[in-house]
C-alpha atoms as a PDB file:
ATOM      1  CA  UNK A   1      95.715 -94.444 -58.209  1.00  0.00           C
ATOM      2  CA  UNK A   2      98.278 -95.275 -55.816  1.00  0.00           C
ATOM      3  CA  UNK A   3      99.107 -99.025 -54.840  1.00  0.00           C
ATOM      4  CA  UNK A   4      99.561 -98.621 -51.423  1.00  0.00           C
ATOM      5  CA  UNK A   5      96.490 -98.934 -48.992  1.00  0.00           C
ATOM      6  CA  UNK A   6      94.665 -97.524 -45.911  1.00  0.00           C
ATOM      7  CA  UNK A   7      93.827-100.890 -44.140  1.00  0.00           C
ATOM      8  CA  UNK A   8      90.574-100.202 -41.646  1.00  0.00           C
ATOM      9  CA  UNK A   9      89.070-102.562 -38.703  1.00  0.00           C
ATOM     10  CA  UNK A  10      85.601-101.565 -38.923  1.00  0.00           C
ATOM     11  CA  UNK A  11      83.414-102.165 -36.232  1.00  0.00           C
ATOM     12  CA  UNK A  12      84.400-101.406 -32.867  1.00  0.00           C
ATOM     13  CA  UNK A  13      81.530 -98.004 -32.427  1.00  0.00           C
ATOM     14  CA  UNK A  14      82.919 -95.042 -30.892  1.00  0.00           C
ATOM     15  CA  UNK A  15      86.657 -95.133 -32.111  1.00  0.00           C
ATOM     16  CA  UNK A  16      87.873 -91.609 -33.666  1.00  0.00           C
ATOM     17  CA  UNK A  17      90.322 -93.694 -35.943  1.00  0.00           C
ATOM     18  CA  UNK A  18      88.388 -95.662 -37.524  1.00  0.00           C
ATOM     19  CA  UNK A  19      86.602 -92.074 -38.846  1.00  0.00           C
ATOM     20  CA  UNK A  20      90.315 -90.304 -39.580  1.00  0.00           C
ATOM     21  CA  UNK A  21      91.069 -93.251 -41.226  1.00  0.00           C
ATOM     22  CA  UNK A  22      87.984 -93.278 -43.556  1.00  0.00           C
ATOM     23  CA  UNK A  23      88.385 -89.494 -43.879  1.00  0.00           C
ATOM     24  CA  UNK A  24      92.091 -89.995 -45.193  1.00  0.00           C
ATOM     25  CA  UNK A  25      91.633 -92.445 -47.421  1.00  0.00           C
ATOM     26  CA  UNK A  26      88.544 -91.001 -49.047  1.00  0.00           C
ATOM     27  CA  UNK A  27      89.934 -87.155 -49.395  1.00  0.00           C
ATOM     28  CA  UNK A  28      93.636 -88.380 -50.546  1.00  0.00           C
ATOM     29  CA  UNK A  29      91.844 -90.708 -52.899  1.00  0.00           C
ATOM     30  CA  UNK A  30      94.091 -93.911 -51.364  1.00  0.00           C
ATOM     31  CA  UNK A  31      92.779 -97.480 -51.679  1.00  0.00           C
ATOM     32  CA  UNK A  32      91.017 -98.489 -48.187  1.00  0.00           C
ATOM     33  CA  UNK A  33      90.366-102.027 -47.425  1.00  0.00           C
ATOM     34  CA  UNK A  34      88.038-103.247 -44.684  1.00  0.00           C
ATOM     35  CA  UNK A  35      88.314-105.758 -41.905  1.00  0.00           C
ATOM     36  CA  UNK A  36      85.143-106.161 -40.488  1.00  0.00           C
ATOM     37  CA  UNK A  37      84.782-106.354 -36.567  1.00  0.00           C
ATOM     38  CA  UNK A  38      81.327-105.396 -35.934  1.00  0.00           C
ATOM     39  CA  UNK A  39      78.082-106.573 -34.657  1.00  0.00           C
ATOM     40  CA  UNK A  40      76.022-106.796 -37.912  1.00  0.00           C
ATOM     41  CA  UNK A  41      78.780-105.459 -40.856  1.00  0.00           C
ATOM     42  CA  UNK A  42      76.161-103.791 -43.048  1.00  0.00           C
ATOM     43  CA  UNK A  43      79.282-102.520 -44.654  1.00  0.00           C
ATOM     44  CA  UNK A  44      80.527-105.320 -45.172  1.00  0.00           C
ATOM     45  CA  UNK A  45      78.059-107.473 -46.392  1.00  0.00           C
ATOM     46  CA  UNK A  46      76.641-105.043 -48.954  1.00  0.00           C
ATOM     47  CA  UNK A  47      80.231-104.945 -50.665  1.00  0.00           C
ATOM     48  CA  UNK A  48      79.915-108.845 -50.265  1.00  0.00           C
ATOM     49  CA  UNK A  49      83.574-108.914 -48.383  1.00  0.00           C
ATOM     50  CA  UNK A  50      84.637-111.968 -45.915  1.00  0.00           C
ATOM     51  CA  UNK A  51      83.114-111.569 -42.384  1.00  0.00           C
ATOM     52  CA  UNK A  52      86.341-113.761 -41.236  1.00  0.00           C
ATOM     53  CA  UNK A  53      88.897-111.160 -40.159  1.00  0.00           C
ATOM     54  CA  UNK A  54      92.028-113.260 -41.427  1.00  0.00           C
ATOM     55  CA  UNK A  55      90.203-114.144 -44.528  1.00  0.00           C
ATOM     56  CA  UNK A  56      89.908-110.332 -45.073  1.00  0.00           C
ATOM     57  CA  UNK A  57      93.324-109.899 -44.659  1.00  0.00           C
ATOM     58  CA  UNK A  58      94.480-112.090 -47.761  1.00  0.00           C
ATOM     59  CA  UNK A  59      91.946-110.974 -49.559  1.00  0.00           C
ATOM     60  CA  UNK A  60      92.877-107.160 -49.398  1.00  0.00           C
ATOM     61  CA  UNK A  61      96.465-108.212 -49.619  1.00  0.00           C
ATOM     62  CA  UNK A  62      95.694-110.303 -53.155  1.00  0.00           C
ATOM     63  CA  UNK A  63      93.743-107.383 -54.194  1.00  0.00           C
ATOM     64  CA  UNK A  64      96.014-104.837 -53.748  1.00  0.00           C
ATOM     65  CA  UNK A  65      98.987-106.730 -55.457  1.00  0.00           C
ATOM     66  CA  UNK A  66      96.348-107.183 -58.283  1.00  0.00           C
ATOM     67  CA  UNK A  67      95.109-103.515 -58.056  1.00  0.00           C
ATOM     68  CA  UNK A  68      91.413-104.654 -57.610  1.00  0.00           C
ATOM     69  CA  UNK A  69      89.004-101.741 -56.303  1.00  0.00           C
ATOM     70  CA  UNK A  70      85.280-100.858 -56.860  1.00  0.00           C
ATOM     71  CA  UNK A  71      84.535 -96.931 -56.483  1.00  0.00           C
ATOM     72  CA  UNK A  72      81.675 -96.385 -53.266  1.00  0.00           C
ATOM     73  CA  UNK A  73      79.401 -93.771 -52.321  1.00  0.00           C
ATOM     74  CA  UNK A  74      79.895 -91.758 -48.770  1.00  0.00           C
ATOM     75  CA  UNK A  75      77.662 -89.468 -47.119  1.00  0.00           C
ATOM     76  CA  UNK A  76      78.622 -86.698 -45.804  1.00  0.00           C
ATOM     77  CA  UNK A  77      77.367 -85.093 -41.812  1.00  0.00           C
ATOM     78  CA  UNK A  78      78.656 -81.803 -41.228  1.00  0.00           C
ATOM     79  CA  UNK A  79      81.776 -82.996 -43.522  1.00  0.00           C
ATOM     80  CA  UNK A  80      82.071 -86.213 -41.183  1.00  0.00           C
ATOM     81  CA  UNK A  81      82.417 -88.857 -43.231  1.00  0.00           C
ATOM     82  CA  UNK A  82      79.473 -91.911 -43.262  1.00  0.00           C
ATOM     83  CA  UNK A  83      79.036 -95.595 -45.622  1.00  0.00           C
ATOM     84  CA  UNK A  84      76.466 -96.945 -43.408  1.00  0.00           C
ATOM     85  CA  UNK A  85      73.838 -93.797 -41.753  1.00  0.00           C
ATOM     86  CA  UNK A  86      73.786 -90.719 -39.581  1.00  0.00           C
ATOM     87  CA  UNK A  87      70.676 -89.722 -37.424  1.00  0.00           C
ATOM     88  CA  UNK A  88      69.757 -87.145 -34.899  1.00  0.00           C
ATOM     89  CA  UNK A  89      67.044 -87.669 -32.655  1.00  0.00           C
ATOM     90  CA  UNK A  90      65.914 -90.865 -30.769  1.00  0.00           C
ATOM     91  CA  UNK A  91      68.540 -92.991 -32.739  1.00  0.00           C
ATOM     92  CA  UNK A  92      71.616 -91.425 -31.047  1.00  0.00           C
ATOM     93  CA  UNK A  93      70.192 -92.143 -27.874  1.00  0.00           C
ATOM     94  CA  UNK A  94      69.788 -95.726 -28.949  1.00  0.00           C
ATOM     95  CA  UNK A  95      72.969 -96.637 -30.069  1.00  0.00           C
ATOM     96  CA  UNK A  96      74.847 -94.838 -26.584  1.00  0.00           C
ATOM     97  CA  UNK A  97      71.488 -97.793 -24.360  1.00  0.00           C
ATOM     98  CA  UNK A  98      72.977-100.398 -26.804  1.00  0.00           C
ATOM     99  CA  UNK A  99      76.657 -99.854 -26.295  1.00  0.00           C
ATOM    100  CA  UNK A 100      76.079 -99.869 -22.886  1.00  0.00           C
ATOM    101  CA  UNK A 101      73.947-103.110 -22.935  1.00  0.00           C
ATOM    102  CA  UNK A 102      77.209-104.455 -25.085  1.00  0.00           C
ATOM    103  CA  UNK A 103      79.637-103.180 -22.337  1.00  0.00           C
ATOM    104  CA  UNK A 104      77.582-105.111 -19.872  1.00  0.00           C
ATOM    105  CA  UNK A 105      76.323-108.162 -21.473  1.00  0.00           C
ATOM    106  CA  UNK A 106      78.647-108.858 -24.646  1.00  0.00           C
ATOM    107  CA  UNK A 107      79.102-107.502 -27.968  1.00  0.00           C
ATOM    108  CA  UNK A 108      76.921-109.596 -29.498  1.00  0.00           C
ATOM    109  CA  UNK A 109      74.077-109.425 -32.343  1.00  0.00           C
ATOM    110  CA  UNK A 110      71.336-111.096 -30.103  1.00  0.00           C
ATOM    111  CA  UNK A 111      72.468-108.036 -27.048  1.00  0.00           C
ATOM    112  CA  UNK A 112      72.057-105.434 -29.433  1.00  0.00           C
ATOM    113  CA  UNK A 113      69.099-106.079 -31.214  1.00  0.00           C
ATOM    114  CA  UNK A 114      67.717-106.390 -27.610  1.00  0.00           C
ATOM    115  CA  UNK A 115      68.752-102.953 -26.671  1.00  0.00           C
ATOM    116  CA  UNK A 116      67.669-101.090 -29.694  1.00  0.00           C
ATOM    117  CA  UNK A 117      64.179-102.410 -29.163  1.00  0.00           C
ATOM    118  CA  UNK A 118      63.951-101.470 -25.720  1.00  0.00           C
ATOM    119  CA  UNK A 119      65.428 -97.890 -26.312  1.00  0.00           C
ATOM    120  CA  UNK A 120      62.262 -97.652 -29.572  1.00  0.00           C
ATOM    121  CA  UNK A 121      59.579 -98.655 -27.643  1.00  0.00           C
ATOM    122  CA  UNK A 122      60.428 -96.280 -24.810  1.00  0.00           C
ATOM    123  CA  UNK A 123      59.643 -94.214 -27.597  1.00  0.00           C
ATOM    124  CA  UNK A 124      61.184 -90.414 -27.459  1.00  0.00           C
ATOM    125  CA  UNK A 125      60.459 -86.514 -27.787  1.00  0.00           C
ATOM    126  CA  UNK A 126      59.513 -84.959 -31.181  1.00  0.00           C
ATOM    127  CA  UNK A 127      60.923 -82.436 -32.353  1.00  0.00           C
ATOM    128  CA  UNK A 128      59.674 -79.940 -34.594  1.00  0.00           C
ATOM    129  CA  UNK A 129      62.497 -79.353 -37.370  1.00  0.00           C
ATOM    130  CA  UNK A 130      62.836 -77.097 -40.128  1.00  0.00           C
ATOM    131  CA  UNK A 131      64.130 -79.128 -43.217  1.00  0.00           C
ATOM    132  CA  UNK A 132      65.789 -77.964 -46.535  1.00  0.00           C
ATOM    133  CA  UNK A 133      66.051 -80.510 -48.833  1.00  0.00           C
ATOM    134  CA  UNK A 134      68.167 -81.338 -52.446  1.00  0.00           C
ATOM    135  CA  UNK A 135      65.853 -84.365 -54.221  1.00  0.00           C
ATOM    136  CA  UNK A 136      69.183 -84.087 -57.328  1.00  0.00           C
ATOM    137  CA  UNK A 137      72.064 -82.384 -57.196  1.00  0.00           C
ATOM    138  CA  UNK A 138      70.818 -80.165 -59.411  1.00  0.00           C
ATOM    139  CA  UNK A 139      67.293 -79.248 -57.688  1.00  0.00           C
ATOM    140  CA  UNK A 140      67.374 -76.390 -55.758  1.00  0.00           C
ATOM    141  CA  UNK A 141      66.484 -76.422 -51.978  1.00  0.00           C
ATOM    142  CA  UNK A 142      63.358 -77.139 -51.060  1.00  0.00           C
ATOM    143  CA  UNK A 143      61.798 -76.151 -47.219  1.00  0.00           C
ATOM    144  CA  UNK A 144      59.843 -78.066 -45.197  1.00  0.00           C
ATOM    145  CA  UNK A 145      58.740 -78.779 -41.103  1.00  0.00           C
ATOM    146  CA  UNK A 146      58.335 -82.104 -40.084  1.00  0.00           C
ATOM    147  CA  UNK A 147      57.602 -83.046 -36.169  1.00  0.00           C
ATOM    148  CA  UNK A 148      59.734 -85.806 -35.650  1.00  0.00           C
ATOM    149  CA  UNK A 149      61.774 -87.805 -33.051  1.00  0.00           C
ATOM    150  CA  UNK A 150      64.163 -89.569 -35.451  1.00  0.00           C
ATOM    151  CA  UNK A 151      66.163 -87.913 -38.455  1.00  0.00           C
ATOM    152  CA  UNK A 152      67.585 -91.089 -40.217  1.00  0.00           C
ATOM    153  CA  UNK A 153      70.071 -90.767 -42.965  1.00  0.00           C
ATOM    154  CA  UNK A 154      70.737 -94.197 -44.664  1.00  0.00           C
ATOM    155  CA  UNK A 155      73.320 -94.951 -47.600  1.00  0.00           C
ATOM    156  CA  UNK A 156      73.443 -98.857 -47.098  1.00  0.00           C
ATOM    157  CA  UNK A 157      70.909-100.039 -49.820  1.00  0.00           C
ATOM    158  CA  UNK A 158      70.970-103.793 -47.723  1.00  0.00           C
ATOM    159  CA  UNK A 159      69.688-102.100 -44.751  1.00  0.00           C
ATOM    160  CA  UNK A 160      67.153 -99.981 -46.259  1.00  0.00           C
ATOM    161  CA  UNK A 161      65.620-103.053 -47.497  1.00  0.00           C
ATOM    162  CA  UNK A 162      66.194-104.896 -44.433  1.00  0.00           C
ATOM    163  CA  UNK A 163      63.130-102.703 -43.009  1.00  0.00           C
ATOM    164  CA  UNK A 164      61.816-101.837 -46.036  1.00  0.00           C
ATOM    165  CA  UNK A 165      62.514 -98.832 -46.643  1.00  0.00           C
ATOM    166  CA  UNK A 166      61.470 -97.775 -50.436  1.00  0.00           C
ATOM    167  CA  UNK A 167      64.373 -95.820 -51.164  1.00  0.00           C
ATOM    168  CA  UNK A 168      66.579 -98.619 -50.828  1.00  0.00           C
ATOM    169  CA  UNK A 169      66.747 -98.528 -54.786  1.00  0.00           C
ATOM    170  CA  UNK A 170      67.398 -95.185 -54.965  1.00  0.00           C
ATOM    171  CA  UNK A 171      70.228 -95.662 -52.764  1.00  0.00           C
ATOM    172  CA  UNK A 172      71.639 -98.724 -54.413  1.00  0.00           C
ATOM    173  CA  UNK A 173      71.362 -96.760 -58.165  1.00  0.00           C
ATOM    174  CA  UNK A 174      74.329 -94.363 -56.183  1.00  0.00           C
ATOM    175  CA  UNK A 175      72.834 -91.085 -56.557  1.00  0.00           C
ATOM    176  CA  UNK A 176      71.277 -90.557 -53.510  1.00  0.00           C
ATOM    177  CA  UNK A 177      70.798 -91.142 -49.818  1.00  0.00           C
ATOM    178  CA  UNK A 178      67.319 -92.242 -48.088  1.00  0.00           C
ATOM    179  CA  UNK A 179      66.128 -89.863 -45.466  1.00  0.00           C
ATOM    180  CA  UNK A 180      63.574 -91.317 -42.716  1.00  0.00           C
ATOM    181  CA  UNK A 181      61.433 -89.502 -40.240  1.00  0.00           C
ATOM    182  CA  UNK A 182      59.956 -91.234 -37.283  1.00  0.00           C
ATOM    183  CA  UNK A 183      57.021 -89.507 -36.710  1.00  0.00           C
ATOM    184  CA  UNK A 184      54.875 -88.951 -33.163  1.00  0.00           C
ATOM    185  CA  UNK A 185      52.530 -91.503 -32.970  1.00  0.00           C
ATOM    186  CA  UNK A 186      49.941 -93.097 -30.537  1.00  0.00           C
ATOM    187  CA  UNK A 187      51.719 -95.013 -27.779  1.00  0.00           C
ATOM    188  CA  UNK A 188      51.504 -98.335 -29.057  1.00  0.00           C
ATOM    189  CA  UNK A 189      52.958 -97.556 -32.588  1.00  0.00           C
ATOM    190  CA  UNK A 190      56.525 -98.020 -31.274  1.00  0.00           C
ATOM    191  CA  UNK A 191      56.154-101.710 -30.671  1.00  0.00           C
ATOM    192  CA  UNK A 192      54.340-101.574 -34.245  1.00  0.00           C
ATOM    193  CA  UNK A 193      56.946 -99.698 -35.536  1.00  0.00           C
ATOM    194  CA  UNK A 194      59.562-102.577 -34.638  1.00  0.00           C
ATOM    195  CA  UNK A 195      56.966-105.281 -35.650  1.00  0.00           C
ATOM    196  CA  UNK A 196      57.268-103.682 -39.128  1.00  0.00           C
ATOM    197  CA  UNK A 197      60.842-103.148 -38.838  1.00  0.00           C
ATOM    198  CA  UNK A 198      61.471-107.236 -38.245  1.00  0.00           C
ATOM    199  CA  UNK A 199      58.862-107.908 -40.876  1.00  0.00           C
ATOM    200  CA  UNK A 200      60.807-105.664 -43.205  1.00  0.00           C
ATOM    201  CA  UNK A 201      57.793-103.224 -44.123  1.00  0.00           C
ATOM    202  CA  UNK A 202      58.516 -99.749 -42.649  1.00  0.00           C
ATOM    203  CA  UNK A 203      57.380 -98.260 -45.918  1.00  0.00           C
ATOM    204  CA  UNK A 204      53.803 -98.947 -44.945  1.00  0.00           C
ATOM    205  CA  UNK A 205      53.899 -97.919 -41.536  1.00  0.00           C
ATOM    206  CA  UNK A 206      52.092 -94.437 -40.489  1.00  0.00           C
ATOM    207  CA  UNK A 207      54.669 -93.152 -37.983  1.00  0.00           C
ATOM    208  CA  UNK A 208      57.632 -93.346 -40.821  1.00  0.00           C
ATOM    209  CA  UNK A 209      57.899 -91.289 -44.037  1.00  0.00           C
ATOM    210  CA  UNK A 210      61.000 -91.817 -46.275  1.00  0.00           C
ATOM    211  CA  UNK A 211      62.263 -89.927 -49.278  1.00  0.00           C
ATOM    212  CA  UNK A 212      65.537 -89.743 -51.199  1.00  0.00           C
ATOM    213  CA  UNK A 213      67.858 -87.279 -51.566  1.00  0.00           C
ATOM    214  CA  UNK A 214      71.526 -85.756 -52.456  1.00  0.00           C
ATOM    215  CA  UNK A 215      71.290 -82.769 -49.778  1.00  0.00           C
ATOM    216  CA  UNK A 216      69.530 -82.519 -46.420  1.00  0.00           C
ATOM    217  CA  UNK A 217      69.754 -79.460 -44.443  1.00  0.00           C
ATOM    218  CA  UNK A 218      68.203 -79.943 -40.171  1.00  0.00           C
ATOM    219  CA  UNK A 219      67.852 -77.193 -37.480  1.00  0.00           C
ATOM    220  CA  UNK A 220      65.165 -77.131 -34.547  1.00  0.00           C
ATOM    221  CA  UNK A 221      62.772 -74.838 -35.691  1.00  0.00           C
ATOM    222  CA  UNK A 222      61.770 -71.998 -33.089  1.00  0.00           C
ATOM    223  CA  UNK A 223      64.164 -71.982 -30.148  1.00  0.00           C
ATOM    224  CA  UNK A 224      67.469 -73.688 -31.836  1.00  0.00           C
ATOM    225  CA  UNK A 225      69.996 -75.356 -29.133  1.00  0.00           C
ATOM    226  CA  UNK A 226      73.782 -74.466 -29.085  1.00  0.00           C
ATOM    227  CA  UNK A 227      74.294 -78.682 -30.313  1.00  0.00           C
ATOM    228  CA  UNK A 228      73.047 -81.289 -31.332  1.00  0.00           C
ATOM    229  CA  UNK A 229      73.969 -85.387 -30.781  1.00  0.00           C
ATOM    230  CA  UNK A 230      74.514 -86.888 -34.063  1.00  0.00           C
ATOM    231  CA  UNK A 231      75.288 -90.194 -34.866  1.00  0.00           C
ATOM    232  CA  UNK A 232      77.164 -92.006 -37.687  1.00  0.00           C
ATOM    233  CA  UNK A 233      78.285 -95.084 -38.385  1.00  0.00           C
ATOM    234  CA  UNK A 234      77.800 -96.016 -34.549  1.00  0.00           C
ATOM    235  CA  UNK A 235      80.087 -92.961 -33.439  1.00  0.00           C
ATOM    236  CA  UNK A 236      78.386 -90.232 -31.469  1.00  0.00           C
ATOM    237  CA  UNK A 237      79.238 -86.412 -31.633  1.00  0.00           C
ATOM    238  CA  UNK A 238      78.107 -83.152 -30.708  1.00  0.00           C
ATOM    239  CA  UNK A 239      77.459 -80.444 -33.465  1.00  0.00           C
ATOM    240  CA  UNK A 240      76.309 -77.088 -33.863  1.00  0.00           C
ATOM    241  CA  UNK A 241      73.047 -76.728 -35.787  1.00  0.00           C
ATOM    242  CA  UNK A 242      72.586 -76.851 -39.163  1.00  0.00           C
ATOM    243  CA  UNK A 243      73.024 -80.214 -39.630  1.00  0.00           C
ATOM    244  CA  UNK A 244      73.837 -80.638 -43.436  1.00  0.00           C
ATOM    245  CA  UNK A 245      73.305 -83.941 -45.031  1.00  0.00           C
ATOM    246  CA  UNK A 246      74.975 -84.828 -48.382  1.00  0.00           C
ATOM    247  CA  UNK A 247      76.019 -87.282 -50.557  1.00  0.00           C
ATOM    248  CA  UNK A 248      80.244 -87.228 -51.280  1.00  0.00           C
ATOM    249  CA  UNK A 249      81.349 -86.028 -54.588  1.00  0.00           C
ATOM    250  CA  UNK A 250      83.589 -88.113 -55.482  1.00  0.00           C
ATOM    251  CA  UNK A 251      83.840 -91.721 -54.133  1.00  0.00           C
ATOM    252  CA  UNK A 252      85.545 -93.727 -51.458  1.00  0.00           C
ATOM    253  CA  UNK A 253      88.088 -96.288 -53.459  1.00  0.00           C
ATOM    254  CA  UNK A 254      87.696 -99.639 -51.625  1.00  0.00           C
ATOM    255  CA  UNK A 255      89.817-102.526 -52.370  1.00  0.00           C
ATOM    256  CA  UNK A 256      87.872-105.488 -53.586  1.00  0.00           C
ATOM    257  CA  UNK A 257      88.872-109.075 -54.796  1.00  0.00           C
ATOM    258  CA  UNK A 258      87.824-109.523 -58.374  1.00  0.00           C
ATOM    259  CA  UNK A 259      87.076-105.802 -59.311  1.00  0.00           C
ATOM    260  CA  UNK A 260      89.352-104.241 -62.225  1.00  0.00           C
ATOM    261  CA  UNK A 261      91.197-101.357 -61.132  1.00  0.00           C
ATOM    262  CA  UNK A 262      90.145 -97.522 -62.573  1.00  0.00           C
ATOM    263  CA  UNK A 263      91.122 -96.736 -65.406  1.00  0.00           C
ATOM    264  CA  UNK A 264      94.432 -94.805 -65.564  1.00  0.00           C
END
């Protein structure tokens, strides 16, 4: 494992770097350490890294002189590279109404939480889509058709459980990424949908069903469009249908205070 290090200001959504960056580091198998910038550092936090930019400065530097990294999991859109989630769906659309509330009003926590509540209970189309889905790596395919406004891929075990989503233990255990389905509901179960969001019980809520898994295959089923907008980690793309879901095969190497170095 080499000693040198990619070093990566996370945060700012939208910025192709950031994504090369984490692409580099992660197929070249080079040391990345994070300095978090964002609005709510999911990232961050789960690794349990300092939220104080110069702070996470020295502590990548003493780390890297000390050769201190912890192996983590990526998922994997369309071989774009994700820590935190990827969606299709309504959830794109939210995170373009909430960088434009941030571009307006500040980058702040209390702004974006805002937005994204607006943009779910103006609630959005479903979508029929034809699903094939990996439960191990091992399982074969298995297909299914779910109506749906909201394909949500998480791989942040902190917020899974934030919303309680069940599969945040799968997730955590590092086999396997949590897929979520918003599904069409009556028109008030948006605003119950966030109620059960902030109380942290999605997992009982009708509109949302939740299941883990290594490998998640999405097209439109009937009429298929040329692309699709698919978020991750708050940057927004276009892609050509299928969208394929999967969890990395090897890990991201992430430079950690306190955590012994691989073995050689």
């Amino acid at each position: 494992m080499p000693l040198n290090a990619a070093l990566l200001q996370r945060g700012h959504a939208g910025e192709a770097g950031a994504q090369l960056f984490q692409v580099g580091a992660w197929a070249r198998g080079v040391p990345m350490g994070v300095v978090p910038l964002g609005t709510f550092n999911y990232f961050a936090r789960e690794q349990a890294l300092s939220l104080e930019p110069a702070q996470a400065v020295q502590d990548i530097l003493q780390a890297l002189q000390a050769g201190q990294m912890r192996p983590v999991n990526v998922g994997l859109v369309n071989e774009r590279l994700f820590l935190v989630n990827a969606s299709l769906g309504l959830y794109p659309r939210l995170l373009d109404e909430r960088e434009r509330a941030s571009t307006r009003f500040g980058r702040t926590r209390l702004v974006a939480i805002a937005a994204s509540i607006w943009s779910i209970l103006r609630g959005g189309s479903a979508r029929r889509w034809r699903i094939a889905l990996r439960s191990d790596r091992q399982a074969p395919l298995q297909q299914q058709e779910h109506l749906a406004s909201t394909l949500f891929v998480g791989n942040n075990p902190m917020q899974l459980e934030r919303v309680g989503i069940a599969e945040a233990r799968a997730v955590a255990d590092g086999q396997h990424l949590a897929a979520v389905l918003l599904l069409p509901q009556a028109s008030e179960a948006p605003a119950r949908v966030v109620w059960n969001a902030v109380l942290g019980r999605l997992a009982q809520d009708d509109a949302v069903a939740s299941l883990a898994c290594t490998e998640l295959v999405a097209e439109p089923a009937g009429r298929r469009p040329r692309r699709l907008k698919v978020a991750f980690d708050g940057e927004r793309e276009w892609m050509a249908p299928p969208i394929r879901f999967r969890l990395g095969e090897k890990p991201l190497w992430l430079v950690v205070p306190g955590e012994a170095g691989p073995s050689s």
